[in-house]
C-alpha atoms as a PDB file:
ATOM      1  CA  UNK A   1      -7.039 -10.651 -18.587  1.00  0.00           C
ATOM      2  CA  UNK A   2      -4.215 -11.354 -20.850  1.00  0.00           C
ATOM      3  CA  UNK A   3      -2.513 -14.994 -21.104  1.00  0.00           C
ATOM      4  CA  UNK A   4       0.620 -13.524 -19.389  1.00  0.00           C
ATOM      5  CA  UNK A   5      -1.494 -12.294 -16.522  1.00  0.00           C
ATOM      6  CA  UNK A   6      -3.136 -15.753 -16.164  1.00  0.00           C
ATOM      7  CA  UNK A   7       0.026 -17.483 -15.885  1.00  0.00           C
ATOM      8  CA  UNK A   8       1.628 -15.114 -13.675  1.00  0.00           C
ATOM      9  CA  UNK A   9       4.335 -14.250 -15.863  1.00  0.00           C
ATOM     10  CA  UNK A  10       6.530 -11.730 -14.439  1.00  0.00           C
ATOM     11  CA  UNK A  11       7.058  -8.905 -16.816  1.00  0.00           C
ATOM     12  CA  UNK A  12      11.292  -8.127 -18.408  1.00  0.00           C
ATOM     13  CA  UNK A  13      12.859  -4.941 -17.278  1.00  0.00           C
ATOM     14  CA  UNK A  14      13.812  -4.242 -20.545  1.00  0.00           C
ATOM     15  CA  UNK A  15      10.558  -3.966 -21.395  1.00  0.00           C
ATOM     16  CA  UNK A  16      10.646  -0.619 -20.437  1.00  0.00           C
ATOM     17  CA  UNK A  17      10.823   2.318 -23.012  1.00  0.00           C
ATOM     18  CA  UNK A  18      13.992   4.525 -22.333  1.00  0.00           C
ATOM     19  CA  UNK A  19      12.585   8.138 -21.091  1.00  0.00           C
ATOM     20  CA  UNK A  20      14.424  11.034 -23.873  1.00  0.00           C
ATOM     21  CA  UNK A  21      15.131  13.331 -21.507  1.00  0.00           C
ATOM     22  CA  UNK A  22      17.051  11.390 -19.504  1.00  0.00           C
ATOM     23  CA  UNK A  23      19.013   9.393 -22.137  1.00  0.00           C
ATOM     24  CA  UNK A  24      20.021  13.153 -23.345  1.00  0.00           C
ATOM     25  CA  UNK A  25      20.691  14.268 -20.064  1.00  0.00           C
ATOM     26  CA  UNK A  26      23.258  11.090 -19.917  1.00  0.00           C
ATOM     27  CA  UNK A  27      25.030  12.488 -22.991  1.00  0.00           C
ATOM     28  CA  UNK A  28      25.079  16.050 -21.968  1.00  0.00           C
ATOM     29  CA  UNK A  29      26.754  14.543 -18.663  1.00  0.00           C
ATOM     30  CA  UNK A  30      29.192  12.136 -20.632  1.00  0.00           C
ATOM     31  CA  UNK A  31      30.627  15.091 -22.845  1.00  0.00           C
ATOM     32  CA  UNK A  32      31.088  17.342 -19.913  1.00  0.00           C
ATOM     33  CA  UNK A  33      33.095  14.360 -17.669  1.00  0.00           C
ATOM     34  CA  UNK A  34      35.272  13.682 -21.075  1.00  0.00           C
ATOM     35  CA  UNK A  35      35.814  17.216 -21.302  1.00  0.00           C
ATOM     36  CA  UNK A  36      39.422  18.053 -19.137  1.00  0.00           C
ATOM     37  CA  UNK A  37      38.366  21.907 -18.464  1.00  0.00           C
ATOM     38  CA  UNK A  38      34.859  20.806 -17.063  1.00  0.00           C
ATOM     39  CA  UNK A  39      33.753  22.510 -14.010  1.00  0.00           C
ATOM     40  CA  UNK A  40      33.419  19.549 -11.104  1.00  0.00           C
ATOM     41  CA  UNK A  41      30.649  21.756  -9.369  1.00  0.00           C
ATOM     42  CA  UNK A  42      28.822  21.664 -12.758  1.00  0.00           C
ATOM     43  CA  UNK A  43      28.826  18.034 -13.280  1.00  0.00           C
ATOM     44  CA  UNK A  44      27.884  17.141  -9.454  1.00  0.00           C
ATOM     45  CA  UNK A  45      24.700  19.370 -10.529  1.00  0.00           C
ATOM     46  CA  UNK A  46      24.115  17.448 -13.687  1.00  0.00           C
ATOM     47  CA  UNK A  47      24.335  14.417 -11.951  1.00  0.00           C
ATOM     48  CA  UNK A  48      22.021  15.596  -9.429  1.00  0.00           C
ATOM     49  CA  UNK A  49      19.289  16.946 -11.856  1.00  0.00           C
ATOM     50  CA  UNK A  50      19.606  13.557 -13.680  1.00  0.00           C
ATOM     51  CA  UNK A  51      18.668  11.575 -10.317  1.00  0.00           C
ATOM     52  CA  UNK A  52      15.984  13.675 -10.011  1.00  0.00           C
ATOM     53  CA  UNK A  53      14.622  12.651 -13.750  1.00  0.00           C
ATOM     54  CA  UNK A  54      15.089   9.322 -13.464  1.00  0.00           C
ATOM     55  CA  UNK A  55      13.113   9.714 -10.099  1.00  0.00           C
ATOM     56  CA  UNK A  56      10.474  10.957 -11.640  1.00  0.00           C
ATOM     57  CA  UNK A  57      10.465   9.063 -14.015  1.00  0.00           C
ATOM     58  CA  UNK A  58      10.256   6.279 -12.334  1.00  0.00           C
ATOM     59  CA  UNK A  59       7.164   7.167 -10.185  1.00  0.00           C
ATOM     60  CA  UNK A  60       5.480   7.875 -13.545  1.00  0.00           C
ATOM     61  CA  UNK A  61       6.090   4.786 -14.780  1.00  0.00           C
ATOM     62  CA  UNK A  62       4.652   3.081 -11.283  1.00  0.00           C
ATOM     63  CA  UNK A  63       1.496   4.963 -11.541  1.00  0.00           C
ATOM     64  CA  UNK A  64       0.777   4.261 -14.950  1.00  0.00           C
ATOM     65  CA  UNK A  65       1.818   1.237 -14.496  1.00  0.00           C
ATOM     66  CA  UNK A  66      -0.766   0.673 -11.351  1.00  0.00           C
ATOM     67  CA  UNK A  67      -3.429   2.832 -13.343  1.00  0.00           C
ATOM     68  CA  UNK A  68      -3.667  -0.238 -16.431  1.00  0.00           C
ATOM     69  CA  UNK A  69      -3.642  -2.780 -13.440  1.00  0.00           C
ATOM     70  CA  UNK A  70      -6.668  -1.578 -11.797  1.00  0.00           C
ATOM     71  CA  UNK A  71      -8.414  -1.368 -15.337  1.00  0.00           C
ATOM     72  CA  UNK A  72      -7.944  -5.077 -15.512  1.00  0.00           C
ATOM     73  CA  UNK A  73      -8.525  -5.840 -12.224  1.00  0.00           C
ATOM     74  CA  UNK A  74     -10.669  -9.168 -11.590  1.00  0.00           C
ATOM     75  CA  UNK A  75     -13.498  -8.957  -8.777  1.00  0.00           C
ATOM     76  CA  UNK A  76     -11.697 -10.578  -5.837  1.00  0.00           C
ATOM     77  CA  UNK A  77     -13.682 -13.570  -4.146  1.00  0.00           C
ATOM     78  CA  UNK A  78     -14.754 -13.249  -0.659  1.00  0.00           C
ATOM     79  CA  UNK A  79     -14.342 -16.829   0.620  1.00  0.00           C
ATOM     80  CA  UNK A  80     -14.131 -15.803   4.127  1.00  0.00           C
ATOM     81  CA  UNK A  81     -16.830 -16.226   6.872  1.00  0.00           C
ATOM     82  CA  UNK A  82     -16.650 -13.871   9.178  1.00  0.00           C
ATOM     83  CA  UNK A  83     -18.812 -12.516  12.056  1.00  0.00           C
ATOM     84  CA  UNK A  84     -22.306 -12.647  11.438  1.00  0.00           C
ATOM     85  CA  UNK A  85     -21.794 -14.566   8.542  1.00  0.00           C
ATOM     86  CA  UNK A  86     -20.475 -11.799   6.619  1.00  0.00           C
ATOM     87  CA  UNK A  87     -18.049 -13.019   4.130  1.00  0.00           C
ATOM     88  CA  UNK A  88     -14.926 -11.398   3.416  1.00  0.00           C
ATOM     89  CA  UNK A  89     -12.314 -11.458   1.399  1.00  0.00           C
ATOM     90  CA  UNK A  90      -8.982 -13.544   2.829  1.00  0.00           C
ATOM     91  CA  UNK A  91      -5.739 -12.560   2.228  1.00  0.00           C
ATOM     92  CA  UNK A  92      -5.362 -16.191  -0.351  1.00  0.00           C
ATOM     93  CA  UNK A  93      -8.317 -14.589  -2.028  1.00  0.00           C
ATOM     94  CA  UNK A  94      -6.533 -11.233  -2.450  1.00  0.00           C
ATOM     95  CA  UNK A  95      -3.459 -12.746  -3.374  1.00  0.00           C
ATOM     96  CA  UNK A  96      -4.590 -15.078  -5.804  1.00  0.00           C
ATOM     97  CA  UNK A  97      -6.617 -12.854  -7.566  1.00  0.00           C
ATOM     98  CA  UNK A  98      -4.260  -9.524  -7.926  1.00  0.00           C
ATOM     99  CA  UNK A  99      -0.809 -11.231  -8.360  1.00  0.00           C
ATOM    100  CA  UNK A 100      -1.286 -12.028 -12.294  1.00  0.00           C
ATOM    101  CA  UNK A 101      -2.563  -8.518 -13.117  1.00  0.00           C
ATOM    102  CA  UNK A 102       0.031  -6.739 -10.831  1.00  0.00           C
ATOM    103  CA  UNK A 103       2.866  -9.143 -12.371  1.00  0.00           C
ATOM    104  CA  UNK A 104       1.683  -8.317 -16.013  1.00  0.00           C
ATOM    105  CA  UNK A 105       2.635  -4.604 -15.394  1.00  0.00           C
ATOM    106  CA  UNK A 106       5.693  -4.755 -13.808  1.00  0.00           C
ATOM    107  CA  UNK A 107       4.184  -4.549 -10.341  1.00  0.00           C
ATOM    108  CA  UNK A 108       4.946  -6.796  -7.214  1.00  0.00           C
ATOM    109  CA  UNK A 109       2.953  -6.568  -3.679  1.00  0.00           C
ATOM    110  CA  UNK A 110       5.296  -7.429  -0.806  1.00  0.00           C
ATOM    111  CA  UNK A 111       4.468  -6.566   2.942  1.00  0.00           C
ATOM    112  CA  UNK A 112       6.884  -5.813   6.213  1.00  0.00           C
ATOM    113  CA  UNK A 113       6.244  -6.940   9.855  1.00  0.00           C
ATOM    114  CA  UNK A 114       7.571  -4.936  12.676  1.00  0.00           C
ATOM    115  CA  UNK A 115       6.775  -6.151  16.325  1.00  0.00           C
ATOM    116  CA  UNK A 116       7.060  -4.613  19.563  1.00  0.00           C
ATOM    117  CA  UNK A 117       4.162  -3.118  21.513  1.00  0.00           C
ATOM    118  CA  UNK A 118       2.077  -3.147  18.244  1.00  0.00           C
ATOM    119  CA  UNK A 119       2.386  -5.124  15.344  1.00  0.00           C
ATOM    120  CA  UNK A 120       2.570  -3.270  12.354  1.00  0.00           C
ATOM    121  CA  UNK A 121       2.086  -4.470   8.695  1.00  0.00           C
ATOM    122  CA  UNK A 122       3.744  -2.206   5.971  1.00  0.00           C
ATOM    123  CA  UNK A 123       2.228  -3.096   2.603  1.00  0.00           C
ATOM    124  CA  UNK A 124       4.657  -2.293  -0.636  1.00  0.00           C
ATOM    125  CA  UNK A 125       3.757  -2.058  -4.449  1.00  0.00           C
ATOM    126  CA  UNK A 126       7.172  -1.973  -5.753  1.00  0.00           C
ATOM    127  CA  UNK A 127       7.827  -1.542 -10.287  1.00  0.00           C
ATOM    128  CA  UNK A 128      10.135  -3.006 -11.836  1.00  0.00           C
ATOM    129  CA  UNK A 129      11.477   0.746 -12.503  1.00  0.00           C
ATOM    130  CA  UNK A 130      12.344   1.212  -8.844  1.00  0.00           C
ATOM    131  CA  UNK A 131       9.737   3.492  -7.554  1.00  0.00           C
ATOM    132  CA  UNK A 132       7.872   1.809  -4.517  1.00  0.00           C
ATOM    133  CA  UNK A 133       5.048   3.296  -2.458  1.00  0.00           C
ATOM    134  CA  UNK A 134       3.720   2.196   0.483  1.00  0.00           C
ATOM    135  CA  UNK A 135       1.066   1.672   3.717  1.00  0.00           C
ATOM    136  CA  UNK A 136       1.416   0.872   7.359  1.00  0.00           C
ATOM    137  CA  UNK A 137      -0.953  -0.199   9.593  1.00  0.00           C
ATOM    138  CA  UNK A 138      -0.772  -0.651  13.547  1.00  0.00           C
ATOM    139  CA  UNK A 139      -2.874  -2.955  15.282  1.00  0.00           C
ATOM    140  CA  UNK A 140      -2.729  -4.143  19.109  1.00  0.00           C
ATOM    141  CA  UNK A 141      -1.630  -8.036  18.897  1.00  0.00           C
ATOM    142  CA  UNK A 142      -4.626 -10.324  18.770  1.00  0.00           C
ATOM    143  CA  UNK A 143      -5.121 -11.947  22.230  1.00  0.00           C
ATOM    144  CA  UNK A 144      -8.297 -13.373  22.051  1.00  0.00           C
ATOM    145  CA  UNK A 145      -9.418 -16.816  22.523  1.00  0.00           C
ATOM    146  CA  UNK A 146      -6.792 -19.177  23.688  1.00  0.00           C
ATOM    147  CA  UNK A 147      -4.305 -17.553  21.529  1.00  0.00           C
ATOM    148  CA  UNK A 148      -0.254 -17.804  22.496  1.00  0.00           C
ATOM    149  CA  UNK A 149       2.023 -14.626  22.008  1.00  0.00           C
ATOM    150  CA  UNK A 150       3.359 -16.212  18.430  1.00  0.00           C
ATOM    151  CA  UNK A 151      -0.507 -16.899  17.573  1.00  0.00           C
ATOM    152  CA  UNK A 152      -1.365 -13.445  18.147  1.00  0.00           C
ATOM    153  CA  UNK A 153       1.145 -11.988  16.448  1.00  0.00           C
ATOM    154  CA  UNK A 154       0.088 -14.201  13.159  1.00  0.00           C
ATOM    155  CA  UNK A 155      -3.326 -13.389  13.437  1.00  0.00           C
ATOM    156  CA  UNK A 156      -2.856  -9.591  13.590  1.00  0.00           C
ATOM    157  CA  UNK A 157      -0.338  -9.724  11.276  1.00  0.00           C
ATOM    158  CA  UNK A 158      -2.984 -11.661   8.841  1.00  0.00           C
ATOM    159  CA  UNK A 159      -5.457  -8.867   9.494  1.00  0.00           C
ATOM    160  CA  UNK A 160      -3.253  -5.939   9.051  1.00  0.00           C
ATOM    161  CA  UNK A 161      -1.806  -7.708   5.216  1.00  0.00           C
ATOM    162  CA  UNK A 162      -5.457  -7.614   4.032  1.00  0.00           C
ATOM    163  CA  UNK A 163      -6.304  -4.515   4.927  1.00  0.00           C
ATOM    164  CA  UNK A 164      -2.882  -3.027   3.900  1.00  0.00           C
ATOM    165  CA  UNK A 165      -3.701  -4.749   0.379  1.00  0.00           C
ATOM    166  CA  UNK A 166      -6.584  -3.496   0.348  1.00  0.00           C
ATOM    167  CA  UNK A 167      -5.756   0.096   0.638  1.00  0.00           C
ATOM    168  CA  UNK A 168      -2.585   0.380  -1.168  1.00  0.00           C
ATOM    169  CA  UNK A 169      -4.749  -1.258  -4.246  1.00  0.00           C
ATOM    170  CA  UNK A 170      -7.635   0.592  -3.734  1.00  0.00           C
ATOM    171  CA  UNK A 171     -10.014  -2.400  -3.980  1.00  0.00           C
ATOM    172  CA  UNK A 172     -13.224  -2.440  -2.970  1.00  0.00           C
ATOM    173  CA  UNK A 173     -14.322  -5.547  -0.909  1.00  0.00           C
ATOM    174  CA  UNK A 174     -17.857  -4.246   1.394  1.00  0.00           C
ATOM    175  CA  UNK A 175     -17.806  -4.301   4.829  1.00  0.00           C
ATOM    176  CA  UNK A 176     -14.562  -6.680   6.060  1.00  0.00           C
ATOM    177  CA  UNK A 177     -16.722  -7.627   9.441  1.00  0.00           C
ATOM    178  CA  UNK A 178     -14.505 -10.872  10.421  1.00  0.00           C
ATOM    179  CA  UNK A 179     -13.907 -12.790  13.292  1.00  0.00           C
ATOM    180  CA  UNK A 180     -10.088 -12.696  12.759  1.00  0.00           C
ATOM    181  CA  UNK A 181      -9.921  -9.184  13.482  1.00  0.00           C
ATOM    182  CA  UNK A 182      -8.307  -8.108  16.723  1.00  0.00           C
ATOM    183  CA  UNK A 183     -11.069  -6.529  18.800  1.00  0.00           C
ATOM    184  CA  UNK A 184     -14.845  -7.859  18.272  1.00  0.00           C
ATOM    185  CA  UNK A 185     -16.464  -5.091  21.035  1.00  0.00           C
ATOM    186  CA  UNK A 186     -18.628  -3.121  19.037  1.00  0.00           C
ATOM    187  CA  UNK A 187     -17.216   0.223  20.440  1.00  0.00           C
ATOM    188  CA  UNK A 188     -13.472   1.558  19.894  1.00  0.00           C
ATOM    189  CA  UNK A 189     -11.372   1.411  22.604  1.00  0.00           C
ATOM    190  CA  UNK A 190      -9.684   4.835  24.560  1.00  0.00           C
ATOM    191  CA  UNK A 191      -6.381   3.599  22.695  1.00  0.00           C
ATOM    192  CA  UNK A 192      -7.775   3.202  18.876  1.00  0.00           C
ATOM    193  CA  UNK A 193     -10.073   6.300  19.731  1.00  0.00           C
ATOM    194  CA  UNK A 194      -6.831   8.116  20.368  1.00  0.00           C
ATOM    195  CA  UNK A 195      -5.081   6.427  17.301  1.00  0.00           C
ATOM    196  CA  UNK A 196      -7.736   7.594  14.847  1.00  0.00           C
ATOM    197  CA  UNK A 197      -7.801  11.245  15.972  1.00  0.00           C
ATOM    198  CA  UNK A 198      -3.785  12.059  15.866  1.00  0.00           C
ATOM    199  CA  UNK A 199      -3.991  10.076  12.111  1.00  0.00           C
ATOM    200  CA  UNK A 200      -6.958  12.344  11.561  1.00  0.00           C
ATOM    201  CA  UNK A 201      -4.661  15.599  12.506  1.00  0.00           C
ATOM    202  CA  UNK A 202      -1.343  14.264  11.649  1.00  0.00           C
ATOM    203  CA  UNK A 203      -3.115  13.478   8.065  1.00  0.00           C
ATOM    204  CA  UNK A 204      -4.818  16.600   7.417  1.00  0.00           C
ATOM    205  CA  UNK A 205      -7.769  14.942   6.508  1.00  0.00           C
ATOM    206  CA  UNK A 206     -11.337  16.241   6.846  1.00  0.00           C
ATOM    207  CA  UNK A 207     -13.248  14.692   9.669  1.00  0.00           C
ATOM    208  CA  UNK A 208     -16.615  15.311   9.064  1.00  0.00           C
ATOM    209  CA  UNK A 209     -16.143  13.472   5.220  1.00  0.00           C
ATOM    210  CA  UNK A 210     -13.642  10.949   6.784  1.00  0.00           C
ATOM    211  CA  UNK A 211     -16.819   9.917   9.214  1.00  0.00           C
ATOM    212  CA  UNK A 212     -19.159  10.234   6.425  1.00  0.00           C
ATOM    213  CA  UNK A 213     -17.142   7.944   4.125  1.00  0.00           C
ATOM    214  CA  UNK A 214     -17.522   5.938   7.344  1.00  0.00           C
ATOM    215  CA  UNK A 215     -20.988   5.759   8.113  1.00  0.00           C
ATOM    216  CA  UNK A 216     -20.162   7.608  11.722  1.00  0.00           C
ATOM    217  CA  UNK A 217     -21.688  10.639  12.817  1.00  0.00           C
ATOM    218  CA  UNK A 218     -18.544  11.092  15.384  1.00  0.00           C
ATOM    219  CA  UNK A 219     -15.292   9.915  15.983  1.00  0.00           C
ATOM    220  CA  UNK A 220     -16.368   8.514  19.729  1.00  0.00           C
ATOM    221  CA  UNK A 221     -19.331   6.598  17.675  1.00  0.00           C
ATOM    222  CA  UNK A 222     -16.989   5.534  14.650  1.00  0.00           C
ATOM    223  CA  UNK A 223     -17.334   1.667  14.314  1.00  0.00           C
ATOM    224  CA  UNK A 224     -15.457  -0.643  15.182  1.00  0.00           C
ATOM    225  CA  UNK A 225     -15.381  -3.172  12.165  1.00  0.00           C
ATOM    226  CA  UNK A 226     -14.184  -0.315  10.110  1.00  0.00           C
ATOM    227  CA  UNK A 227     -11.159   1.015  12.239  1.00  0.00           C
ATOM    228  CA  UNK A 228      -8.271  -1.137  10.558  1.00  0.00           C
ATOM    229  CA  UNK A 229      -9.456   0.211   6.907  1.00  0.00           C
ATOM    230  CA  UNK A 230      -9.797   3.579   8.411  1.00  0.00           C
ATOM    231  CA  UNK A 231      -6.458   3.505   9.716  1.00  0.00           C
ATOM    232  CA  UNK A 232      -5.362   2.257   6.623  1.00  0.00           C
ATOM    233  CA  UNK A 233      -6.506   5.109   4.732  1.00  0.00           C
ATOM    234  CA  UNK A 234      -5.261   7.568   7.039  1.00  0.00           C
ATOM    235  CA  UNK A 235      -1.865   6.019   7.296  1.00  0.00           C
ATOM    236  CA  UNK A 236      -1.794   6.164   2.920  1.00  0.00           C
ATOM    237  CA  UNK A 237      -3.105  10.047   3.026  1.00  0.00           C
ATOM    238  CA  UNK A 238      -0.468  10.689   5.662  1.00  0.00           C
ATOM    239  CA  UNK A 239       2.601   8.919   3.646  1.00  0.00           C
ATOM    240  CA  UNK A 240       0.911  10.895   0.522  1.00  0.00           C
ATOM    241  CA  UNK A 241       0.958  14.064   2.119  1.00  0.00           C
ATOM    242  CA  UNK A 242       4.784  13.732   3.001  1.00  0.00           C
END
């Protein structure tokens, strides 16, 4: 990892190359609005098209731009101690080790909380170029334990930002078996059973490799310490899909 990464360093917008097509696109547009006799319908068009470019542009740039992070992506420490002893990676260890890399190429991980029935976590990888994608995740509120209606919220909320990190990052951190999670029966419940199958539909994806990647041989059977990342990766194929 580069010096700048190490220090966290947050990369300059004008960094950025200029993309040709647009910058001759902009000229093509400036000529036509200096021009008296131009044709308003024409320009609106222009304009249009040139959204569109810079668009695109910008989504190129925020792939490639996520593309050279993962290349130099440290291994992320899993300090946690979950159930079993399992350990797992916490969201500080997530944080800590992705923010330099992320920073060094323009990219910035942020997350939104919604709360009502569910709490859901909306993870978003944002570039400095303007293009931003991003995954949601529902989970029921945490109300094990002794927990009050703010402390559930938080530790759902925890839950949901690592696995939403995880996902939108595409890091690879074993089997997240924790005691923070929301649910620690081994079996899903008629609600997430329900969840996972209209994600499975409303996805397109195909169930008998989404249970496979899974280790479940059906969706009744599909385990329980995997159903947040599952839904995380249904919830990203979904949003890719639209």
């Amino acid at each position: 990892m580069t010096e700048q990464a190490k220090s966290g360093a947050i990369v300059d917008a004008t960094t950025i190359e200029p993309v040709p097509q647009v910058d001759a696109m902009l000229s093509v547009i400036e000529r036509v609005a200096l021009d008296p006799n131009s044709d308003i319908d024409k320009l609106e068009r222009m304009l249009a098209m040139k959204e569109r470019m810079e668009a695109q542009s910008s989504k190129a740039a925020h792939s490639a731009a996520l593309v050279r992070a993962m290349a130099s992506m440290p291994d992320v420490p899993m300090n946690g101690m979950g159930h079993n002893k399992r350990p797992y990676a916490t969201l500080k260890d997530i944080t800590k080790a992705t923010r330099g890399v992320l920073s060094e190429n323009g990219l910035a991980l942020t997350f939104g909380i919604d709360t009502g029935d569910e709490v859901q976590v909306t993870a978003i990888l944002s570039h400095i170029s303007g293009h931003s994608t991003t995954v949601s995740i529902s989970l029921p509120k945490d109300t094990s334990g002794s927990k009050n209606g703010v402390q559930s919220v938080g530790s759902s909320q925890t839950y949901g930002q690592r696995y939403a990190a995880q996902a939108i990052l595409g890091l690879s951190l074993g089997d997240d078996v924790d005691d923070d999670g929301v649910n620690e029966e081994q079996t899903l419940s008629p609600e997430q059973y329900i969840k996972l199958r209209d994600l499975i539909e409303q996805s397109g994806a195909d169930l008998p490799k989404f249970l496979l990647a899974y280790g479940a041989n059906s969706l009744e059977q599909f385990p329980l310490s995997k159903f947040a990342s599952g839904v995380a990766a249904l919830e990203r194929k979904k949003s890719e899909a639209k």
